[in-house]
C-alpha atoms as a PDB file:
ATOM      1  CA  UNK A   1     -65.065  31.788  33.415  1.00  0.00           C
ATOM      2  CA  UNK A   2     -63.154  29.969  30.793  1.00  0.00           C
ATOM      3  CA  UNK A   3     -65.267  27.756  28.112  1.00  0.00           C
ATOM      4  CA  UNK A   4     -64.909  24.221  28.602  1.00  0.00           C
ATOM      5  CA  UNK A   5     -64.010  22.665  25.308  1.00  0.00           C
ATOM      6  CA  UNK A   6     -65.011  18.655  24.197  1.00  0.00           C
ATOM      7  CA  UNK A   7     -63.665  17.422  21.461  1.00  0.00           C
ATOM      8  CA  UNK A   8     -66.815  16.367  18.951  1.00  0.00           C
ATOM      9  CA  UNK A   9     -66.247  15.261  15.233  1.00  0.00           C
ATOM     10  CA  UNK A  10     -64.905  17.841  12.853  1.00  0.00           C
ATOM     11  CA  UNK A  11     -64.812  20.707  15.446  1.00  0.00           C
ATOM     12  CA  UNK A  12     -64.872  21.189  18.929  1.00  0.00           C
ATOM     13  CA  UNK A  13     -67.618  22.516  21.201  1.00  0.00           C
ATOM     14  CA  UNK A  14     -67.012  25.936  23.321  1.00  0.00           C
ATOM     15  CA  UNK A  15     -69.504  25.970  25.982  1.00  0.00           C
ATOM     16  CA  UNK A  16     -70.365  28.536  28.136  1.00  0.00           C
ATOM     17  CA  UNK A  17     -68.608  31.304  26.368  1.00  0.00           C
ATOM     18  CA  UNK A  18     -71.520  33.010  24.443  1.00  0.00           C
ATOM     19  CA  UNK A  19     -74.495  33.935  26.788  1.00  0.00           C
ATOM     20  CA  UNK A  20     -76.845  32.322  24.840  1.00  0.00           C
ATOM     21  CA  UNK A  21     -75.801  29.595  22.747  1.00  0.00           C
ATOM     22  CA  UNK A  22     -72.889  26.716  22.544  1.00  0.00           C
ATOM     23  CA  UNK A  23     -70.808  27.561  19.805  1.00  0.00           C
ATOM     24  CA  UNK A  24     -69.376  24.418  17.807  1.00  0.00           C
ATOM     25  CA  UNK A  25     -66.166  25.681  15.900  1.00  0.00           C
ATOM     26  CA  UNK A  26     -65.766  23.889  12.930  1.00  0.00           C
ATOM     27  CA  UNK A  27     -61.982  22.779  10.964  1.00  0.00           C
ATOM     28  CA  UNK A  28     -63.545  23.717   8.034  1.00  0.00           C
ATOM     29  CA  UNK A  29     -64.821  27.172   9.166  1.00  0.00           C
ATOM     30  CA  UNK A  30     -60.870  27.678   9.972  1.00  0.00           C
ATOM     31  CA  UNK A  31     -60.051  31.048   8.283  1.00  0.00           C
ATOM     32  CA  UNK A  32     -56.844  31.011  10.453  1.00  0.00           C
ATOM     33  CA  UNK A  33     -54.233  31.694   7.378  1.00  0.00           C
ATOM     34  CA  UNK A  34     -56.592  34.653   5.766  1.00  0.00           C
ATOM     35  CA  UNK A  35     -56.809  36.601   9.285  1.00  0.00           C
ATOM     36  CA  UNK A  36     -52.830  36.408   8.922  1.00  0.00           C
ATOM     37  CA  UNK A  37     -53.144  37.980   5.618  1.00  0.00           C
ATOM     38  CA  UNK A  38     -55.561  40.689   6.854  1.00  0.00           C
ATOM     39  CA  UNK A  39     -52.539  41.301   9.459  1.00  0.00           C
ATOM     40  CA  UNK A  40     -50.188  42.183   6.411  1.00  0.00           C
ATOM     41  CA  UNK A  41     -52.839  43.981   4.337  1.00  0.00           C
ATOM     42  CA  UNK A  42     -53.844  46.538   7.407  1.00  0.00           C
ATOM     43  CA  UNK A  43     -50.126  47.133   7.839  1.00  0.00           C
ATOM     44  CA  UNK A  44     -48.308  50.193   7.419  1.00  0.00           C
ATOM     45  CA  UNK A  45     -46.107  50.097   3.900  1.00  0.00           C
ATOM     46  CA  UNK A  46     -42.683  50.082   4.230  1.00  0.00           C
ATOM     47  CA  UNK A  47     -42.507  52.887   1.901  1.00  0.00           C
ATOM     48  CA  UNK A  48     -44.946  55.101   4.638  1.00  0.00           C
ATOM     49  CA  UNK A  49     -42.521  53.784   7.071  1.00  0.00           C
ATOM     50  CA  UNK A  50     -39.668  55.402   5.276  1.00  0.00           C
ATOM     51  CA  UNK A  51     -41.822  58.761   4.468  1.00  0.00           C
ATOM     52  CA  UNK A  52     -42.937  58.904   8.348  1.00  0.00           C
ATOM     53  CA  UNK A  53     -38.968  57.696   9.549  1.00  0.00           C
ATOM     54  CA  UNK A  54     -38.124  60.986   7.163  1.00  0.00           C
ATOM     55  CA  UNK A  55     -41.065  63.644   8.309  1.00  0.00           C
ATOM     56  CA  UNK A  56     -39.624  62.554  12.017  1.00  0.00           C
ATOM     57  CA  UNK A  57     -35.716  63.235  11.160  1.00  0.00           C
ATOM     58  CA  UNK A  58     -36.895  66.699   9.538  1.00  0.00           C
ATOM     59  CA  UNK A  59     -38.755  67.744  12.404  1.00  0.00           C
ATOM     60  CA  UNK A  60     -36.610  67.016  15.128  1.00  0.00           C
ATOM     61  CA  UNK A  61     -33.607  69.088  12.660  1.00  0.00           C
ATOM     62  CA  UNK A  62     -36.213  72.027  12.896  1.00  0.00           C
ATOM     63  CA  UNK A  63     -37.250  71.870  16.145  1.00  0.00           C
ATOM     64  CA  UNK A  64     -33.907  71.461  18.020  1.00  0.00           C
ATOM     65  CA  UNK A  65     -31.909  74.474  15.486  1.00  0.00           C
ATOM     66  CA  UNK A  66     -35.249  76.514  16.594  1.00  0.00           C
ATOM     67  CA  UNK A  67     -34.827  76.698  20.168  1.00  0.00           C
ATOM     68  CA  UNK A  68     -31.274  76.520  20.293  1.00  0.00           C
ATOM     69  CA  UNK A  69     -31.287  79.997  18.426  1.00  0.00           C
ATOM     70  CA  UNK A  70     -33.910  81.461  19.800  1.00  0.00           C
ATOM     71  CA  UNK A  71     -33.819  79.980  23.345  1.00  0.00           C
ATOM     72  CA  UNK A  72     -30.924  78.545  23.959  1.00  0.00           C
ATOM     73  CA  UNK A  73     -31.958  75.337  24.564  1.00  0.00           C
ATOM     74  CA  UNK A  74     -29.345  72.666  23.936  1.00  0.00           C
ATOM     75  CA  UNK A  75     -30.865  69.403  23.807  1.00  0.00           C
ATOM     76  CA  UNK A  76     -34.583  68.410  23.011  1.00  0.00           C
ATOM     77  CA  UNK A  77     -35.956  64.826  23.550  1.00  0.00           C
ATOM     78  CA  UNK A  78     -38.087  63.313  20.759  1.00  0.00           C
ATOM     79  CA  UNK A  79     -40.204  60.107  21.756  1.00  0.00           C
ATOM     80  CA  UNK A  80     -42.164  58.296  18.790  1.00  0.00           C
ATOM     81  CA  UNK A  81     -45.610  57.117  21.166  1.00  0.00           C
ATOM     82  CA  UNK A  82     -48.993  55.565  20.524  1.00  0.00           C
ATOM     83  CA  UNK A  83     -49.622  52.364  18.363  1.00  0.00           C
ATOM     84  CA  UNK A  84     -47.054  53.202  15.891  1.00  0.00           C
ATOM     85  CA  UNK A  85     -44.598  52.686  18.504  1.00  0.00           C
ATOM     86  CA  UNK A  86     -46.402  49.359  19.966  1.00  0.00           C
ATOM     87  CA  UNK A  87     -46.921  48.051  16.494  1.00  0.00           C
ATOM     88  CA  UNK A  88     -50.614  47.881  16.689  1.00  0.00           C
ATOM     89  CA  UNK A  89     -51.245  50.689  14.150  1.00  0.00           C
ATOM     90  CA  UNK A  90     -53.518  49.486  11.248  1.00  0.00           C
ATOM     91  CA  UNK A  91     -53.565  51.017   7.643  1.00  0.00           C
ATOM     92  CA  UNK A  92     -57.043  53.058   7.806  1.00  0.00           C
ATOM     93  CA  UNK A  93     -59.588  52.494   4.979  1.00  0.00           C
ATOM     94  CA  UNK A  94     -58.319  55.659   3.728  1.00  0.00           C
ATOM     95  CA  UNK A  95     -54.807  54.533   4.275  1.00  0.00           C
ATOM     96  CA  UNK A  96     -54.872  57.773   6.314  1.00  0.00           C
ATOM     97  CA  UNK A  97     -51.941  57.531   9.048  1.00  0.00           C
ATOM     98  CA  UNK A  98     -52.063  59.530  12.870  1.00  0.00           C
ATOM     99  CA  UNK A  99     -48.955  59.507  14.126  1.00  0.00           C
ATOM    100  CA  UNK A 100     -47.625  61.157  17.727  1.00  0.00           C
ATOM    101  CA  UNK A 101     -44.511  62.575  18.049  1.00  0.00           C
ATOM    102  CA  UNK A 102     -43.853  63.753  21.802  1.00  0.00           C
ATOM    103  CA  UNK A 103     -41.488  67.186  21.966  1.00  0.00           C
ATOM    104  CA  UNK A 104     -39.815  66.341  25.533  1.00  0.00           C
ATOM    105  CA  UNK A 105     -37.802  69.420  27.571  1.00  0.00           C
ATOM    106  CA  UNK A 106     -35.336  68.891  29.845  1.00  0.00           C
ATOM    107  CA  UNK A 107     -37.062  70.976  32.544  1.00  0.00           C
ATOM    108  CA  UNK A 108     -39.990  72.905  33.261  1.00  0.00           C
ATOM    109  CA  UNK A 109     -40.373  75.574  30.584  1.00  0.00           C
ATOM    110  CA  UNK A 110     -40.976  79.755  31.826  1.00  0.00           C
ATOM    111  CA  UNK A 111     -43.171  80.435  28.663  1.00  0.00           C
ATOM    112  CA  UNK A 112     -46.514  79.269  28.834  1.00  0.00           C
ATOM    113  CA  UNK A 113     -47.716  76.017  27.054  1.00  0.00           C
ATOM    114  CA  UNK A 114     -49.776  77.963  24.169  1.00  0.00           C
ATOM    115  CA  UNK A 115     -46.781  79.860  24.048  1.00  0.00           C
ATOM    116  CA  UNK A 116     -44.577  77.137  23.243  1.00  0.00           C
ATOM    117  CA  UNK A 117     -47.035  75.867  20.584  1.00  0.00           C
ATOM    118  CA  UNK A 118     -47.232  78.827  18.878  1.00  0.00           C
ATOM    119  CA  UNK A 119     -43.305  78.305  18.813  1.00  0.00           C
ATOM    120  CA  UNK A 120     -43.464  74.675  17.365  1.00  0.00           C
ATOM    121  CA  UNK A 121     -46.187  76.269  14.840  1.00  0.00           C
ATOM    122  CA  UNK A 122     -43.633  79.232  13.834  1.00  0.00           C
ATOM    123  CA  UNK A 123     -40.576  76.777  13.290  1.00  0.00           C
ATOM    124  CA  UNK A 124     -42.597  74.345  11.164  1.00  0.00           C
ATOM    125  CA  UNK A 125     -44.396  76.445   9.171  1.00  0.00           C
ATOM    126  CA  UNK A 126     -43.359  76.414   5.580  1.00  0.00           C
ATOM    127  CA  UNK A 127     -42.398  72.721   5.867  1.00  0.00           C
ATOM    128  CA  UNK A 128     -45.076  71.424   4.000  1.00  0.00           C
ATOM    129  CA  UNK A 129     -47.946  73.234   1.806  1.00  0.00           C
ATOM    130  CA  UNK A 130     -50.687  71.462   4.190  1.00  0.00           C
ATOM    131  CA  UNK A 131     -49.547  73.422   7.112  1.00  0.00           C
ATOM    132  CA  UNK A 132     -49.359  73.833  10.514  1.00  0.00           C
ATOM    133  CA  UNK A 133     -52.369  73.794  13.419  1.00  0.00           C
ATOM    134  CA  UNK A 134     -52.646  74.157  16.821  1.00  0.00           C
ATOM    135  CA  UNK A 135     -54.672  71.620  18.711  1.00  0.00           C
ATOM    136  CA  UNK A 136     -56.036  71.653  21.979  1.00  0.00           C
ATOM    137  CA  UNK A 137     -53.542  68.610  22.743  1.00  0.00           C
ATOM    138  CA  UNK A 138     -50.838  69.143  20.459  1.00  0.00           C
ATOM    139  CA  UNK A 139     -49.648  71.304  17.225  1.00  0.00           C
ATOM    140  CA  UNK A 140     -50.374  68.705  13.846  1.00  0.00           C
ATOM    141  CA  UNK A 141     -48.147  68.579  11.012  1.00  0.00           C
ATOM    142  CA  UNK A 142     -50.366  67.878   8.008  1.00  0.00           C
ATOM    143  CA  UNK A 143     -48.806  66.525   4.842  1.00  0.00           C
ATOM    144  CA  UNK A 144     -50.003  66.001   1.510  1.00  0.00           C
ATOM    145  CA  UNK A 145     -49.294  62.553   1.747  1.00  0.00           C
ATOM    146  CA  UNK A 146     -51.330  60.068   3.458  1.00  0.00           C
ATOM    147  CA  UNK A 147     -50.510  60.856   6.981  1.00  0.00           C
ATOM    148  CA  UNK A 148     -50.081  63.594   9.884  1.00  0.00           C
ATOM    149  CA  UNK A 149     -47.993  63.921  12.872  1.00  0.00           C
ATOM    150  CA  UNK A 150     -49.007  65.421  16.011  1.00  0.00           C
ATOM    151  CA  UNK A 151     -46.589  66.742  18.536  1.00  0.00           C
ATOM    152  CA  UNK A 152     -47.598  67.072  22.155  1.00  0.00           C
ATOM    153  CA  UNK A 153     -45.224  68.709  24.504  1.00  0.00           C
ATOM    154  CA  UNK A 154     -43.678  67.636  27.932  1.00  0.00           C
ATOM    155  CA  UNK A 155     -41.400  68.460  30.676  1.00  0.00           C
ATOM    156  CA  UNK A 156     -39.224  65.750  32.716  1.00  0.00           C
ATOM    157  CA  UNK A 157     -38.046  66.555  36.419  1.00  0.00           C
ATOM    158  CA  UNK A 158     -35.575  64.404  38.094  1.00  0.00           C
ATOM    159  CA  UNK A 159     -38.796  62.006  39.098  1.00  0.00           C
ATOM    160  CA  UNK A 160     -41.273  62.460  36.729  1.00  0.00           C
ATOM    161  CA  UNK A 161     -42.561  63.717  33.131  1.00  0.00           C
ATOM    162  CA  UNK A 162     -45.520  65.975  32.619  1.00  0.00           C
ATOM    163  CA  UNK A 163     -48.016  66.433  29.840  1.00  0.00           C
ATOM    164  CA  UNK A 164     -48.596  70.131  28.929  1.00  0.00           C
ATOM    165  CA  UNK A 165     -52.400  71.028  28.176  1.00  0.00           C
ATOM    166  CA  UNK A 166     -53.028  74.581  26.564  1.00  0.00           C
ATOM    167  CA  UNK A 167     -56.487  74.347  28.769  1.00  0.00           C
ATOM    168  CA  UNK A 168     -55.915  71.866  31.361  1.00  0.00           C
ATOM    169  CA  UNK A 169     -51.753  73.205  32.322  1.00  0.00           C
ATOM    170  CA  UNK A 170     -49.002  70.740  33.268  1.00  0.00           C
ATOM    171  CA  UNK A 171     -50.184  66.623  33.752  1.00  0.00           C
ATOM    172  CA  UNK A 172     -48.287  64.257  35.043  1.00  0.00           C
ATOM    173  CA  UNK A 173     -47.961  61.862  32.719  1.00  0.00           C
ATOM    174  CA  UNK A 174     -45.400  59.925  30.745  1.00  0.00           C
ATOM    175  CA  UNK A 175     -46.123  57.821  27.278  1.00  0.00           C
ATOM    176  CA  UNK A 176     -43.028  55.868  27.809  1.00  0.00           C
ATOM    177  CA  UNK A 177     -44.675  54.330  30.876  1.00  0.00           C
ATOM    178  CA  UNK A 178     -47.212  53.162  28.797  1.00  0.00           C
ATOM    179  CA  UNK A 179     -45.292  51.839  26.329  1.00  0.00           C
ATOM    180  CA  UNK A 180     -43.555  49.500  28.894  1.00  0.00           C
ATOM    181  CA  UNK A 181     -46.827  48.721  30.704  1.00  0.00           C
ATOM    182  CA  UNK A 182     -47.892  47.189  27.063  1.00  0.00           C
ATOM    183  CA  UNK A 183     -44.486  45.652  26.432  1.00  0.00           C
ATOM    184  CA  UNK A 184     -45.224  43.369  29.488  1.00  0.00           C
ATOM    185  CA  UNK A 185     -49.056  42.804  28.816  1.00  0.00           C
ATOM    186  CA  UNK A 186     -48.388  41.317  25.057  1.00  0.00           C
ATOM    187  CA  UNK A 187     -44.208  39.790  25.925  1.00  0.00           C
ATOM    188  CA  UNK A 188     -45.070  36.742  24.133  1.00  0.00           C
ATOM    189  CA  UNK A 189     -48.085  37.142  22.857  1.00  0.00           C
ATOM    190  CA  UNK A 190     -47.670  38.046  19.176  1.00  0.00           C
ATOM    191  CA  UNK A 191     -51.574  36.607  18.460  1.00  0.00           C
ATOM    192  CA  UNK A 192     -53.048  39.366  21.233  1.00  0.00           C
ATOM    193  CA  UNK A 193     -51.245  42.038  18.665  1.00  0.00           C
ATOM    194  CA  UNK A 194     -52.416  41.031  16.022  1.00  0.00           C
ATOM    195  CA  UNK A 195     -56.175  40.672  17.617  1.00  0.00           C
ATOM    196  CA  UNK A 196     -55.535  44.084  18.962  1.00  0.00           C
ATOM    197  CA  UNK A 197     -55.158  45.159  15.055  1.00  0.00           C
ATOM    198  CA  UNK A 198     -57.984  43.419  14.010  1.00  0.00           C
ATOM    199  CA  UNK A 199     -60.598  44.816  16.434  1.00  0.00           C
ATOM    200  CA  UNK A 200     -59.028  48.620  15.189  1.00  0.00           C
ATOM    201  CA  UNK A 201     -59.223  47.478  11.871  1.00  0.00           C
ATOM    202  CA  UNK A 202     -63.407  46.176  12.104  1.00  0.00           C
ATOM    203  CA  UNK A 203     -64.295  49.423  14.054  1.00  0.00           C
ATOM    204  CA  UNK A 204     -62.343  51.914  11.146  1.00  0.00           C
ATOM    205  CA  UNK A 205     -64.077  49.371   8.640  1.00  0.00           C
ATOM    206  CA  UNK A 206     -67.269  50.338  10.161  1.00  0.00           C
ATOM    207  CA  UNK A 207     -67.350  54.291  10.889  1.00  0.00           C
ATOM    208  CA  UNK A 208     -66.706  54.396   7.720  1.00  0.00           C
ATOM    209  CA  UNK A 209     -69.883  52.756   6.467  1.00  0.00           C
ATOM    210  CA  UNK A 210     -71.559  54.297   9.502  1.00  0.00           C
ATOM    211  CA  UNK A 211     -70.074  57.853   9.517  1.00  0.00           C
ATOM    212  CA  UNK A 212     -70.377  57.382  13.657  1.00  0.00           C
ATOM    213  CA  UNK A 213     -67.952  57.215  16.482  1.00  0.00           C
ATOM    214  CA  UNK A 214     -66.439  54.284  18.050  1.00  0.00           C
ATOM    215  CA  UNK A 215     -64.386  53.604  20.919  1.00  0.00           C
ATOM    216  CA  UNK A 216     -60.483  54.673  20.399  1.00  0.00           C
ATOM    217  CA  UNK A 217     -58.076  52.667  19.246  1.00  0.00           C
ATOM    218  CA  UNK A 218     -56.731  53.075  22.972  1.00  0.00           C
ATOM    219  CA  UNK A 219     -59.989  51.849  24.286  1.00  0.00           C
ATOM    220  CA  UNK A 220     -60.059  48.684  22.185  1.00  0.00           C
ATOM    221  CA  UNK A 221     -56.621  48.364  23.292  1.00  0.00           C
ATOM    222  CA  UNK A 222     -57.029  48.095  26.841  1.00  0.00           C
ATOM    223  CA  UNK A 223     -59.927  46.016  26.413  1.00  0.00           C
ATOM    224  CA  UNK A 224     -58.707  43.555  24.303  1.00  0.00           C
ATOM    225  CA  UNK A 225     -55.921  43.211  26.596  1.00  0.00           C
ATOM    226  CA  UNK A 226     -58.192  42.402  29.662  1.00  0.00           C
ATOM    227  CA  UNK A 227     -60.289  40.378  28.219  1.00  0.00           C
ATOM    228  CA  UNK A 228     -57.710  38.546  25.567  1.00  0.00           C
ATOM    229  CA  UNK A 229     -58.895  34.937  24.873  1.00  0.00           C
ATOM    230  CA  UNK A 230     -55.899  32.696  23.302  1.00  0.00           C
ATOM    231  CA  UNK A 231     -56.260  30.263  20.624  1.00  0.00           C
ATOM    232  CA  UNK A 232     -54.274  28.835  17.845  1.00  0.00           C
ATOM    233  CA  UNK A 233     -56.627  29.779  15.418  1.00  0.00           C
ATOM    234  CA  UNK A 234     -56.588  33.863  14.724  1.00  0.00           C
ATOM    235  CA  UNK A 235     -60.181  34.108  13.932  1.00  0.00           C
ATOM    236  CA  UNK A 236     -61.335  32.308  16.830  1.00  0.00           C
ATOM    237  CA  UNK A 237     -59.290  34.331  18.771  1.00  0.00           C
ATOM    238  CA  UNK A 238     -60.495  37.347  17.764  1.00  0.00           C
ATOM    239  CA  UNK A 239     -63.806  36.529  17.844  1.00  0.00           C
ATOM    240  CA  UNK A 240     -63.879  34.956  21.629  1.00  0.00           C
ATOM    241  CA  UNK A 241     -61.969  38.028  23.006  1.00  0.00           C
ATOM    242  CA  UNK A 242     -64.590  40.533  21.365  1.00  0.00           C
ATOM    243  CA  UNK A 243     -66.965  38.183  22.788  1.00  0.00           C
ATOM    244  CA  UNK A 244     -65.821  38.373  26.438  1.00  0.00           C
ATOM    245  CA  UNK A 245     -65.263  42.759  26.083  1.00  0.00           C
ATOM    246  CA  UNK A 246     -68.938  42.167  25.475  1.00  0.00           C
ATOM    247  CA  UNK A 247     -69.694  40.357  28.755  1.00  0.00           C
ATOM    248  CA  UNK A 248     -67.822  42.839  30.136  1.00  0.00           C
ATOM    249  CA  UNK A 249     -70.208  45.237  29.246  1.00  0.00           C
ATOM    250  CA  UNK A 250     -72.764  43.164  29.321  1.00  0.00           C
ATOM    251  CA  UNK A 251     -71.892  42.755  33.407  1.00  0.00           C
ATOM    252  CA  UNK A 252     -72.006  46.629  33.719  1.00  0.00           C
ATOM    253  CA  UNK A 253     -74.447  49.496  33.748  1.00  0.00           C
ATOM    254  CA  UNK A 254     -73.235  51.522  30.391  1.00  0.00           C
ATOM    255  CA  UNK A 255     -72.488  54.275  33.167  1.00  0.00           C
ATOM    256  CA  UNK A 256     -70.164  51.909  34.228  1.00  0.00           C
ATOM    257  CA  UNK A 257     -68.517  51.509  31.650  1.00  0.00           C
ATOM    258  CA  UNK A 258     -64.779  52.102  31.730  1.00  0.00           C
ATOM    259  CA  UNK A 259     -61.551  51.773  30.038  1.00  0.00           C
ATOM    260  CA  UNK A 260     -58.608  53.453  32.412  1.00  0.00           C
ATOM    261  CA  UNK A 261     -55.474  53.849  31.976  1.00  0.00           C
ATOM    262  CA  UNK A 262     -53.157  52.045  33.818  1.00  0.00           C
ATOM    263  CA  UNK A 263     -50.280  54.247  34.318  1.00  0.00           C
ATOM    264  CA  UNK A 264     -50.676  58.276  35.466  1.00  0.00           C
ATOM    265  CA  UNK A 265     -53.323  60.156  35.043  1.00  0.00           C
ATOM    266  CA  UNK A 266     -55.080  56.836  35.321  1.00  0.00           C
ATOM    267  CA  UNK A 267     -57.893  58.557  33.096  1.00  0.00           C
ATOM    268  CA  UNK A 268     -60.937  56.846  31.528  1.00  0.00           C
ATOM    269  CA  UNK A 269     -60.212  56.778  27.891  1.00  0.00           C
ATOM    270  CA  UNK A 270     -63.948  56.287  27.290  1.00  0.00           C
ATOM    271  CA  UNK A 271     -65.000  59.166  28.413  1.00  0.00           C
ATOM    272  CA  UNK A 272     -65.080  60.753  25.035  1.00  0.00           C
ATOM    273  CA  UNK A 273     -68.014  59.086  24.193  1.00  0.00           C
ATOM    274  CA  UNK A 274     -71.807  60.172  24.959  1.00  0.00           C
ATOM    275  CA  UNK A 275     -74.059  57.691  25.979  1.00  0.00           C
ATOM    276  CA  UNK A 276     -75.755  57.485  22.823  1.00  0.00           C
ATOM    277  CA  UNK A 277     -71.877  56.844  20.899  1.00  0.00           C
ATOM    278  CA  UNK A 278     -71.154  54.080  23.278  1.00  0.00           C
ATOM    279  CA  UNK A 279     -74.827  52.765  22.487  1.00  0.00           C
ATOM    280  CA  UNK A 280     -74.689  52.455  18.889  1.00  0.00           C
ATOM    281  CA  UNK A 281     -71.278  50.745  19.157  1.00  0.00           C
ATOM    282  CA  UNK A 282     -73.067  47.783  21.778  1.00  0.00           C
ATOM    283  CA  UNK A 283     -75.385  47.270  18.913  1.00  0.00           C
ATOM    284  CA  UNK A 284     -73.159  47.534  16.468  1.00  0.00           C
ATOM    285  CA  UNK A 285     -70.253  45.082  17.955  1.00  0.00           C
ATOM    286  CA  UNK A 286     -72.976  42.927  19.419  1.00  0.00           C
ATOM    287  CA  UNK A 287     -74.303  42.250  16.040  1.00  0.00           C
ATOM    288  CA  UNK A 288     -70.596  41.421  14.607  1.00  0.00           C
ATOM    289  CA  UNK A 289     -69.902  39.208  17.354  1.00  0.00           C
ATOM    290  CA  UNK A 290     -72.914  37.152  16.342  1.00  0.00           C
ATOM    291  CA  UNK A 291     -72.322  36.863  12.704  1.00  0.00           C
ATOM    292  CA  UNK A 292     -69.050  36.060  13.725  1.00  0.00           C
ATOM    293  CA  UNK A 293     -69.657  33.122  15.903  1.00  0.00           C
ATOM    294  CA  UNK A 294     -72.110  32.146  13.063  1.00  0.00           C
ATOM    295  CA  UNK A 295     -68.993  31.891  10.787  1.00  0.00           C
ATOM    296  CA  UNK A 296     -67.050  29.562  13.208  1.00  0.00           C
ATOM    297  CA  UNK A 297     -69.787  26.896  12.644  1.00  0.00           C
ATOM    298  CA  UNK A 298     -69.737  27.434   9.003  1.00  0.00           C
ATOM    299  CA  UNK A 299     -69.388  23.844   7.333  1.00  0.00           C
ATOM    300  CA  UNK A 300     -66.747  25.173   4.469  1.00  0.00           C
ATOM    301  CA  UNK A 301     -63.978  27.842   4.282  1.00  0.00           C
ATOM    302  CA  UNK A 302     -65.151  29.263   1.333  1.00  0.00           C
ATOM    303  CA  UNK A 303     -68.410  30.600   2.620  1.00  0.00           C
ATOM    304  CA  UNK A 304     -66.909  31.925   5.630  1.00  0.00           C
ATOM    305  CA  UNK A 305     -64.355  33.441   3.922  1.00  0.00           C
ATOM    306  CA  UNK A 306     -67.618  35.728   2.328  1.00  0.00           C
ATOM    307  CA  UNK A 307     -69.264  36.661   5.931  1.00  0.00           C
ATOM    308  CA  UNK A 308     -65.291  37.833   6.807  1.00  0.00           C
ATOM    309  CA  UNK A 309     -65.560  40.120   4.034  1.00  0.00           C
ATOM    310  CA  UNK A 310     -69.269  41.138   5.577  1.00  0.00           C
ATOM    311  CA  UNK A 311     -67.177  41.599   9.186  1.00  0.00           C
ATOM    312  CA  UNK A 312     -64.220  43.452   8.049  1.00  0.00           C
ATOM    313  CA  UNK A 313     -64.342  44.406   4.374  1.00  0.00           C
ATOM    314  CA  UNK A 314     -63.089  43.869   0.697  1.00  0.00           C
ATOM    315  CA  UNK A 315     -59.472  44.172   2.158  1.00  0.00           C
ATOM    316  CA  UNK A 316     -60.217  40.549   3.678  1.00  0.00           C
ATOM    317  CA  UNK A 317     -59.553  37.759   1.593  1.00  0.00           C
END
């Protein structure tokens, strides 16, 4: 149900959107222009940008010269995936980048899939002094800079694209579909990026001061996007959409809990967490949804400006 809004004084009154309370959002509580600075802080530097645009170009060199020699395989597909490619990646508090670089082959391959990692390992190693490791998912690049890049591996048919697993085998499942499925859910709808950003940028803000886990920057994604509340103002917009996530799961049994994917494998993306993970983070984002709403009724910008800083960190301002 959508909050009924009445225009009253200095503000306006949101009723019905917090289970308890009204919330009267105040024009002088606006911190609208300091959440778009927050935007440009948590981005990625252009200079990262270049240094990731050049790890990429080097890798795909390597990889493709690789195979050719040793298998004879002509072409290899590269596809940059995940939020670097959807633009909702957020500069960490460690300024520590994750970035996924899918290795694509133009049909099924006869070698095994830990096979063809130990491959990718073998033609990468040397490339930088971090080195090379093989992941359950992927093989990761590490560099000395700020940032890694992981390469999972697929197959395409005529129809579809799988994801290879060294445990689980051959997946179908294609990133790109993803990618499109997002395109559509945010065409428009620059604000639900940025809030999208925001809600990765609280929860890295927090596990660091915590030291627990939180729900994937995937998760948030999806959620946000279900339960995205629009408003011309950034921080009431972020702060209404966290607010109706937690209805969501305030509507469920934690059991219940869910955050699927909408494209093949259709898999819950929250199933990473244990029941004790996904309670801390209620508590936890319960408690910064309330200081939050707190700050919308804040009678100058100054002072909620200050419980910002208590919401997202010093990198708010």
């Amino acid at each position: 149900m959508w909050p009924v809004l009445a225009i009253a004084g200095a503000g306006y009154v949101l009723y019905k959107l917090f289970s308890s309370d009204e919330v009267k959002v105040t024009h002088e509580s606006d911190c609208h222009e300091q959440f778009l600075g927050f935007n440009r802080t948590i981005s990625i530097s252009h200079e990262k940008r270049k240094n990731l645009q050049s790890a990429h170009n080097t890798i795909r060199t390597k990889l493709i010269n690789y195979f050719e020699d040793r298998y004879h395989i002509p072409y290899i597909d590269f596809f940059i995936q995940g939020s670097y490619k959807m633009g909702t990646m957020v500069e960490n508090m460690d300024s520590f980048s994750d970035v996924d670089l899918g290795v694509y082959f133009n049909e099924k391959p006869s070698i095994a899939i830990s096979t063809i990692q130990y491959h990718i390992k073998e033609a990468l190693t040397g490339h930088t002094s971090k080195g090379v490791e093989i992941k359950k998912m992927c093989v990761r690049l590490n560099y000395v800079r700020d940032f890694h890049i992981d390469l999972p591996i697929y197959y395409k048919d005529w129809n579809n694209t799988y994801f290879g697993c060294k445990q689980d085998g051959w997946q179908k499942s294609d990133p790109k579909d993803f990618i499109k499925w997002f395109q559509t859910q945010t065409k428009d709808k620059p604000q639900l990026v940025r809030v999208i950003r925001y809600l990765k940028a609280w929860a890295d803000y927090r596990k660091h001061q915590t030291n627990k886990k939180y729900p994937s920057g995937l998760v948030l994604t999806l959620w946000a996007i279900e339960h995205y509340y629009e408003d011309e103002r950034d921080d009431v917009a972020f702060t209404f959409t966290s607010d109706q996530i937690l209805q969501y799961l305030n509507d469920k049994y934690q059991s219940e809990w869910e955050a699927k994917m909408p494209v093949a494998p259709y898999d819950d993306t929250l199933s990473r967490l244990s029941n004790n993970q996904k309670e801390y983070f209620y508590n936890d984002f319960k408690e910064m949804i309330e200081s939050a709403s707190a700050v919308l009724e804040y009678d100058n910008q100054y002072s909620a400006i200050l419980k910002w800083k208590n919401v997202f960190g010093n990198r708010f301002n």
